[in-house]
N, C-alpha and C. Protein backbone atom coordinates (compact mmCIF):
# COMPACT_ATOMS: atom_id res chain seq x y z
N UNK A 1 3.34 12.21 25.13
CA UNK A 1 3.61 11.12 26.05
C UNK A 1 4.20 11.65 27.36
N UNK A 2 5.32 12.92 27.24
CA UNK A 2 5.33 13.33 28.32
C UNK A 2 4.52 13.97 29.71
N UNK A 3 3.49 14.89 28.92
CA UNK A 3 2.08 14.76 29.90
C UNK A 3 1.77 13.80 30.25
N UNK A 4 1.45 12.23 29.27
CA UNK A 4 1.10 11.26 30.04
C UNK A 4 1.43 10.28 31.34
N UNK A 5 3.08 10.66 30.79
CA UNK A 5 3.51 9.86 31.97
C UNK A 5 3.34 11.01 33.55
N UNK A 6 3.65 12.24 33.33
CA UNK A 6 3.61 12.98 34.55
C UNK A 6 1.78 12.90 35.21
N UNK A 7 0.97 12.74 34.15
CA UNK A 7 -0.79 11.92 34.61
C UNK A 7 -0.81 11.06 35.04
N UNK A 8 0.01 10.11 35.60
CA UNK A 8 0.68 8.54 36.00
C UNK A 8 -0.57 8.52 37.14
N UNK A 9 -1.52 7.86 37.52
CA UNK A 9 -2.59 7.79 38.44
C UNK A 9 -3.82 8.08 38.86
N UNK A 10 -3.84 9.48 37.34
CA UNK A 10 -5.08 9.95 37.27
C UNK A 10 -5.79 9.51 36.46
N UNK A 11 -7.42 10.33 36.52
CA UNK A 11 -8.53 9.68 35.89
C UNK A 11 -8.44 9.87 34.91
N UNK A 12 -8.80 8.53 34.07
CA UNK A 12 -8.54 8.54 32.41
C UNK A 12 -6.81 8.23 31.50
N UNK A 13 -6.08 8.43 32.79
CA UNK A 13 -4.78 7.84 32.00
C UNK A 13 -4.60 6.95 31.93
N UNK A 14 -4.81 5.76 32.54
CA UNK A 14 -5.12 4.12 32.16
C UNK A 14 -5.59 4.51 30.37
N UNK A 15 -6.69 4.52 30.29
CA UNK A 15 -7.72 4.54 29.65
C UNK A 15 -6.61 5.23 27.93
N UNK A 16 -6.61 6.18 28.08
CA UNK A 16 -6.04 7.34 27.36
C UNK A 16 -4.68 6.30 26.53
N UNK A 17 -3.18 5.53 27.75
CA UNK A 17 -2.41 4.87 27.17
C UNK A 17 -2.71 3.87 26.52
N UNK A 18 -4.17 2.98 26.45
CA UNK A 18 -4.46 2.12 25.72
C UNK A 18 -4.86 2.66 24.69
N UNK A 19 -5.38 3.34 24.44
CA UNK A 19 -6.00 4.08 23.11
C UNK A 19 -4.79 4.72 22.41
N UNK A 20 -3.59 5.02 22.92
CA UNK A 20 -2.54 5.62 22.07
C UNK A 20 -1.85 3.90 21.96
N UNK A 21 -1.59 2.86 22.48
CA UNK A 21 -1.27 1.56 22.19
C UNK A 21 -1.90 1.03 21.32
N UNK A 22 -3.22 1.51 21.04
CA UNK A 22 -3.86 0.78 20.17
C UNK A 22 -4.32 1.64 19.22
N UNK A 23 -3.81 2.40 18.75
CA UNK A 23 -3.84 3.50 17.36
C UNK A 23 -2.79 3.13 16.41
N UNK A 24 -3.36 2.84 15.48
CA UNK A 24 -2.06 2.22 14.60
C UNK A 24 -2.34 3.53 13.00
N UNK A 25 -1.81 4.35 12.81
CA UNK A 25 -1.88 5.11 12.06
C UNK A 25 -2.35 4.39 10.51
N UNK A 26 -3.00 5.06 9.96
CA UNK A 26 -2.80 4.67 8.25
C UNK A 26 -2.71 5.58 7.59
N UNK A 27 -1.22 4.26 6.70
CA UNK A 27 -0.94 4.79 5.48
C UNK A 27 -1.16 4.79 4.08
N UNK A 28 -2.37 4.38 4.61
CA UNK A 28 -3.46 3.90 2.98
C UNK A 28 -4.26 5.12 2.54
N UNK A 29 -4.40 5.72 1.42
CA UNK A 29 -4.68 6.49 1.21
C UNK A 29 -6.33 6.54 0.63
N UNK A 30 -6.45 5.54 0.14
CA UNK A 30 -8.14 5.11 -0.11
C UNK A 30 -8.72 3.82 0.70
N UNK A 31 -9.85 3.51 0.18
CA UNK A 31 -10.79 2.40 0.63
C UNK A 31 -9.98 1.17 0.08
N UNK A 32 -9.81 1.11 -1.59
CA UNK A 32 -8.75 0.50 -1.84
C UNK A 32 -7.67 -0.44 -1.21
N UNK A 33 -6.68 0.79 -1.18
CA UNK A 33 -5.60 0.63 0.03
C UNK A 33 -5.67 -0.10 1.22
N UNK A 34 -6.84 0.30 1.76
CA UNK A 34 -7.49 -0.35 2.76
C UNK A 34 -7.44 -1.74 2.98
N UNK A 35 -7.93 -2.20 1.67
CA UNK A 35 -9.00 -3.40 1.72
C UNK A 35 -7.85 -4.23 0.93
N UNK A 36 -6.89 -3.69 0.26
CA UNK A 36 -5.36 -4.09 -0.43
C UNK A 36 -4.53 -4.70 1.07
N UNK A 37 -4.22 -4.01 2.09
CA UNK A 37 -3.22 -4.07 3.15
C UNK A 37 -4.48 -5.57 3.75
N UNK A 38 -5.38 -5.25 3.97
CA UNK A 38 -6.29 -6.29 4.42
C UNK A 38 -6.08 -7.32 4.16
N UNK A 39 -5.78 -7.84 3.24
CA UNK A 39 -5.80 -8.94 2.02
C UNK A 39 -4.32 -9.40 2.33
N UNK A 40 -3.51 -8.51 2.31
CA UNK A 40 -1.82 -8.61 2.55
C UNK A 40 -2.39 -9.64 4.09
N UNK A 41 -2.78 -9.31 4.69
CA UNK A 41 -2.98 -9.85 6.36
C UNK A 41 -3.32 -10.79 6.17
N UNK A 42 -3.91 -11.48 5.44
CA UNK A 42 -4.42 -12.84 4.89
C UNK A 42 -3.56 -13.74 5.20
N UNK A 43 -2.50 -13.31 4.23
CA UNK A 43 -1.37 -13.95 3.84
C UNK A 43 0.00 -14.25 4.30
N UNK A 44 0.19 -14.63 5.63
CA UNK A 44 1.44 -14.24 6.44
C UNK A 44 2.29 -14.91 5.31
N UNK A 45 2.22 -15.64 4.33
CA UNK A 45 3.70 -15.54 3.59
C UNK A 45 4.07 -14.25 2.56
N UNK A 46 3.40 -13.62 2.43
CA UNK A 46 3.94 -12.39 1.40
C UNK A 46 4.11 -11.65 2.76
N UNK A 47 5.58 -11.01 2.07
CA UNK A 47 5.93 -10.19 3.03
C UNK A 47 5.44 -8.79 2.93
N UNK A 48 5.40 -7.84 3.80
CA UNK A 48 4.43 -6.75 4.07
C UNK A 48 5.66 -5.57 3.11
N UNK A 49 4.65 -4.58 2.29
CA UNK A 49 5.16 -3.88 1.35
C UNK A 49 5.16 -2.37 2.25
N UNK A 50 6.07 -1.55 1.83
CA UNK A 50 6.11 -0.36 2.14
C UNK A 50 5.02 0.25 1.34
N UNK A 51 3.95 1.14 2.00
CA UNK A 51 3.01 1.72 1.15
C UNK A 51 3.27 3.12 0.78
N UNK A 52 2.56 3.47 -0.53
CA UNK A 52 2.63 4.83 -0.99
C UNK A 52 4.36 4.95 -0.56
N UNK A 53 5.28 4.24 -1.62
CA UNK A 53 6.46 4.56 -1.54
C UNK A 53 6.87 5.48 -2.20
N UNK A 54 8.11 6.32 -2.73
CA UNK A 54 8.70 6.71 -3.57
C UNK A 54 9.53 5.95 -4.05
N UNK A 55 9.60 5.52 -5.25
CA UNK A 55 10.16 4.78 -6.50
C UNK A 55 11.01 5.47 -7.43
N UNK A 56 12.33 5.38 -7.29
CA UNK A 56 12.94 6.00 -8.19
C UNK A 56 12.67 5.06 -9.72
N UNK A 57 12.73 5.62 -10.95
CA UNK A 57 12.38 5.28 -12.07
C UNK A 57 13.38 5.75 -13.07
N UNK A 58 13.53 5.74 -14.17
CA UNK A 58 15.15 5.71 -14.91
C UNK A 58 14.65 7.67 -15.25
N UNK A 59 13.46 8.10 -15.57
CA UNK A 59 13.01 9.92 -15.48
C UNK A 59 13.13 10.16 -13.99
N UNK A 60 12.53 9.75 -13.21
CA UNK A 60 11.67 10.40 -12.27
C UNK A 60 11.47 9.28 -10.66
N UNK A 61 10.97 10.19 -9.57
CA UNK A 61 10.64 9.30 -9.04
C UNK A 61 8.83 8.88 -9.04
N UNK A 62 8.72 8.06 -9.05
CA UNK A 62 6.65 7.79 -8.55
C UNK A 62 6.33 7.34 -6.77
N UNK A 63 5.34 7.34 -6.95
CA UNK A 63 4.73 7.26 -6.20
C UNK A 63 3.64 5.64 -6.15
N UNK A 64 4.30 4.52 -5.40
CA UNK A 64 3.85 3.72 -5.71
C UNK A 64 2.37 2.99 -4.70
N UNK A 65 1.59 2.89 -5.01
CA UNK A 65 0.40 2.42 -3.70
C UNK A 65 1.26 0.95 -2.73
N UNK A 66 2.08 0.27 -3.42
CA UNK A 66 2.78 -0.93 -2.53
C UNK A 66 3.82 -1.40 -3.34
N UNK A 67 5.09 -1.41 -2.14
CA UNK A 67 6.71 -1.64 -3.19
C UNK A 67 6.82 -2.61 -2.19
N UNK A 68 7.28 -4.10 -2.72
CA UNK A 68 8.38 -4.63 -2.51
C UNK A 68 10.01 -4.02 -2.93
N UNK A 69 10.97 -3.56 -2.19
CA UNK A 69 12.12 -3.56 -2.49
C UNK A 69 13.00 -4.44 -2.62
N UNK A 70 12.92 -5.17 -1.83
CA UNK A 70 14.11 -6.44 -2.66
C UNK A 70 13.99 -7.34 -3.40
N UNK A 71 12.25 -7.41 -3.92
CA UNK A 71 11.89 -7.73 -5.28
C UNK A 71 11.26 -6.98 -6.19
N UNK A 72 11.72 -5.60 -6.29
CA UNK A 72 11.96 -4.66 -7.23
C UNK A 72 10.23 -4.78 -7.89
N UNK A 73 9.63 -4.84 -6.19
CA UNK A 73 7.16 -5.30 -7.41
C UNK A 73 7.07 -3.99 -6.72
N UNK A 74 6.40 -3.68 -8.08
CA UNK A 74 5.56 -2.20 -7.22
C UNK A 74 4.15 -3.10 -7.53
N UNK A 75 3.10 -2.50 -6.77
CA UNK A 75 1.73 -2.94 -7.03
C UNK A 75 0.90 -1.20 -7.35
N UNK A 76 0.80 -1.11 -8.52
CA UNK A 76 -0.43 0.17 -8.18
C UNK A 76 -2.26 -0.11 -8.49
N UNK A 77 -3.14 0.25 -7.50
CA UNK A 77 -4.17 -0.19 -7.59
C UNK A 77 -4.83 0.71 -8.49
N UNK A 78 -5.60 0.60 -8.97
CA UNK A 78 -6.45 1.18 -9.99
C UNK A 78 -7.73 1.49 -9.78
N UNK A 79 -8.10 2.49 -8.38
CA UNK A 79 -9.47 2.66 -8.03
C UNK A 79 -10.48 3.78 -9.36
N UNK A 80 -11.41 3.64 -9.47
CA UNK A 80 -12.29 3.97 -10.45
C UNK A 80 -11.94 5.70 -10.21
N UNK A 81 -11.84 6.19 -8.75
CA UNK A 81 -11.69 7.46 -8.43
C UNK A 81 -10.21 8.39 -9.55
N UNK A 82 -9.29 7.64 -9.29
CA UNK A 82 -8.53 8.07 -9.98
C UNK A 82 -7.44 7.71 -10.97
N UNK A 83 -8.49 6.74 -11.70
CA UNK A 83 -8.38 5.90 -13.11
C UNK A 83 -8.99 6.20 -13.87
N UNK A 84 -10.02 6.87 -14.13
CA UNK A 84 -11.21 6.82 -14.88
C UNK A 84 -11.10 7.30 -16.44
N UNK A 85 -10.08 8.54 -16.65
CA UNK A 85 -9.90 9.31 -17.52
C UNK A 85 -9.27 8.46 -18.77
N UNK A 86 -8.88 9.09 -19.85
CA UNK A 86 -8.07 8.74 -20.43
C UNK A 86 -6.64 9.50 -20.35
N UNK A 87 -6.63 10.69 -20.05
CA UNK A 87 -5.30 10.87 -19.72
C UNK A 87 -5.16 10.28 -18.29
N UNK A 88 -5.50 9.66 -17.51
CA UNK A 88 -5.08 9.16 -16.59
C UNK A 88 -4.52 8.08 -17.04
N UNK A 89 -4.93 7.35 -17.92
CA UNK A 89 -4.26 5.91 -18.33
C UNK A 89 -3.15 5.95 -18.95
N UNK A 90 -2.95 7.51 -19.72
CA UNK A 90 -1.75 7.67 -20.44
C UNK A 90 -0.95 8.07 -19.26
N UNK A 91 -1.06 8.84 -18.72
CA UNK A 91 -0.28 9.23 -17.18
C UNK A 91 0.36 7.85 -16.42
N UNK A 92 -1.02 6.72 -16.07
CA UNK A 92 -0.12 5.52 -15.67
C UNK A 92 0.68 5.06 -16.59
N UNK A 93 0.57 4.74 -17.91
CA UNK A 93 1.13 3.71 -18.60
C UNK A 93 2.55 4.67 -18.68
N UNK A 94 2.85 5.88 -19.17
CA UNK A 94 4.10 6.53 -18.82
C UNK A 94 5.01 6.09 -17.61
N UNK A 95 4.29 6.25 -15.94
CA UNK A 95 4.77 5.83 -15.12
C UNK A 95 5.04 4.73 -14.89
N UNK A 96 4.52 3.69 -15.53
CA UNK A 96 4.70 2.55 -15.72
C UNK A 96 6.04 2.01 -16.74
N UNK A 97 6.18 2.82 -17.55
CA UNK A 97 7.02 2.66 -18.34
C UNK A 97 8.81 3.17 -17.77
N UNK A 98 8.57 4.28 -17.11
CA UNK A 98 9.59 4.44 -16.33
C UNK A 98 9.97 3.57 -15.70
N UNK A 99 9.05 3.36 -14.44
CA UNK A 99 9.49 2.45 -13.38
C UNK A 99 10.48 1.04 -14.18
N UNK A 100 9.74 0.29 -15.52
CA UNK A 100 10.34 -0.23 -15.99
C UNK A 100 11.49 -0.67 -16.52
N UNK A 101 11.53 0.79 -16.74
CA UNK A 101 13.08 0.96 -17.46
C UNK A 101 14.44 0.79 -16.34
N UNK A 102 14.00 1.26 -15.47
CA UNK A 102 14.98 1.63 -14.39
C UNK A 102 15.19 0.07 -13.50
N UNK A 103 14.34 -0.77 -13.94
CA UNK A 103 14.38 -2.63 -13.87
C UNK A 103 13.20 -3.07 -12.58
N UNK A 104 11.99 -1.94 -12.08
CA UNK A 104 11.12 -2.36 -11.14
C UNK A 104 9.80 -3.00 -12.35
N UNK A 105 9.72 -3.73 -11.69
CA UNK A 105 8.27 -4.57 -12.20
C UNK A 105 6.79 -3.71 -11.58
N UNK A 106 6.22 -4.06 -12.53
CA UNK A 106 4.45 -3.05 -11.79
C UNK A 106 3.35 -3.88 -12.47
N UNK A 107 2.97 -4.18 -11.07
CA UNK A 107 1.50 -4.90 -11.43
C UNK A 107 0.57 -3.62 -11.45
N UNK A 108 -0.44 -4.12 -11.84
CA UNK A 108 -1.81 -2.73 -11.81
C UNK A 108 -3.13 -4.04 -10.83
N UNK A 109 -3.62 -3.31 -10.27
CA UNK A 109 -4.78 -4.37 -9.70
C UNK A 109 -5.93 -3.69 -9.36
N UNK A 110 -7.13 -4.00 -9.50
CA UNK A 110 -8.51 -2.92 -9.37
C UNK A 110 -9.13 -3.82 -8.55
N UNK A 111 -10.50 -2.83 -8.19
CA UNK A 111 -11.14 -3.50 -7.08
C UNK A 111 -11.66 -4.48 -7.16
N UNK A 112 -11.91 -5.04 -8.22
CA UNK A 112 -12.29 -6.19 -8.67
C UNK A 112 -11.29 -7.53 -8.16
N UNK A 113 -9.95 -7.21 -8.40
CA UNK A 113 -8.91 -7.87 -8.27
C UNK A 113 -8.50 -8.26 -6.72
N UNK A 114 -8.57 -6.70 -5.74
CA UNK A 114 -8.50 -7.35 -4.39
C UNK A 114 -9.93 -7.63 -3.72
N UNK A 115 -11.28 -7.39 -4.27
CA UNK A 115 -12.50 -7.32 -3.69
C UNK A 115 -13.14 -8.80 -4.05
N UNK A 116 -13.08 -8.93 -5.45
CA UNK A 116 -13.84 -9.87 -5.85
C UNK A 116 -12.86 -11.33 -5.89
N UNK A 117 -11.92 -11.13 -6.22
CA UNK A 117 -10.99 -12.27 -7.27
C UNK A 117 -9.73 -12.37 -6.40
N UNK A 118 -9.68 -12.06 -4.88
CA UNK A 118 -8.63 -12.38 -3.93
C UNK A 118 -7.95 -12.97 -3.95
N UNK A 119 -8.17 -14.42 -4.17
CA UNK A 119 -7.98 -15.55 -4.19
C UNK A 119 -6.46 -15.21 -5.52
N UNK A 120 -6.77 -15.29 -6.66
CA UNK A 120 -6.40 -15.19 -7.79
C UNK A 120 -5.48 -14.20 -7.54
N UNK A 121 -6.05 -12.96 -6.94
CA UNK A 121 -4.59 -12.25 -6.77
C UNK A 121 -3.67 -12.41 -5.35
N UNK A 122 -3.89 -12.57 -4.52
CA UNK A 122 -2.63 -13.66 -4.11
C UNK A 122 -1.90 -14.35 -5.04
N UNK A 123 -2.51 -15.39 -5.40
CA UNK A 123 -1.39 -16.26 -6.63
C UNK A 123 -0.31 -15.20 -6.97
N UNK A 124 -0.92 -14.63 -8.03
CA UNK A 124 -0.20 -13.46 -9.02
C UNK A 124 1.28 -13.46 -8.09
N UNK A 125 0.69 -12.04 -6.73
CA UNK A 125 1.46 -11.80 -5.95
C UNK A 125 2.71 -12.85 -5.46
N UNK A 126 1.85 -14.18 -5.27
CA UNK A 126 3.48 -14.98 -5.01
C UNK A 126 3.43 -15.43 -6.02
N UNK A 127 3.85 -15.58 -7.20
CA UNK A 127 4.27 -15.72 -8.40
C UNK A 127 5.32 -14.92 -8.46
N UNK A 128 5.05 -13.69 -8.28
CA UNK A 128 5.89 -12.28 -8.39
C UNK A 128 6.64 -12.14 -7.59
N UNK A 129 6.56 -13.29 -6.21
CA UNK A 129 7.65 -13.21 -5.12
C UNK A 129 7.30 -12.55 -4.23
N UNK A 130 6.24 -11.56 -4.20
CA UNK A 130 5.81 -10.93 -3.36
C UNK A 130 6.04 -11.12 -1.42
């Protein structure tokens, strides 16, 4: 930004500060994620979740795809990419079990859930306080 401002008049710095104004980084890590935060935008009453948080858990900390903190919801999505296994399911349901213990709630939601069945998961979500 400091180059930019000392470019104050030249060609392309107009141009250049709108494109850094209008870059909004992501912190979504899949298509998923993506199309998860999308869905959040829907909804101006659920309030917007910190993504890919760290979650302390009563072992460990995780790694959550979307935390509410002051209603203790993690949301983790369940893309086919890196769900598929069976030790992956034992891997979530462990992390799942932590997070639990330590008093955070965890939904699981697949693409089905924010792609197809939107509708339905909203509800859930404000049910959950989201």
């Amino acid at each position: 930004m400091e180059v930019l401002d000392r470019a104050n008049g030249r060609r392309g710095a107009r141009a250049l500060r709108r494109a850094i104004a209008a870059y909004e980084p992501s912190t979504q890590k899949s298509v998923l994620e993506r199309r998860f935060k999308a869905l959040l935008e829907t909804a101006p009453d659920i309030q917007t979740p910190s993504f890919n948080a760290a979650v302390e858990g009563e072992q460990a900390t995780h790694e959550v795809d979307a935390f509410w903190p002051d209603r203790q919801l993690a949301v983790q999505l369940d893309g086919f990419e890196f769900h598929r296994t069976r030790r992956d399911r034992e891997r979530d349901a462990t992390s799942d079990a932590d997070l639990e213990l330590a008093g955070r709630r965890v939904m699981r939601l697949t693409w089905d859930d924010v792609a197809v069945h939107a509708e339905r998961t909203l509800r859930r979500l404000r049910l959950a306080g989201a």
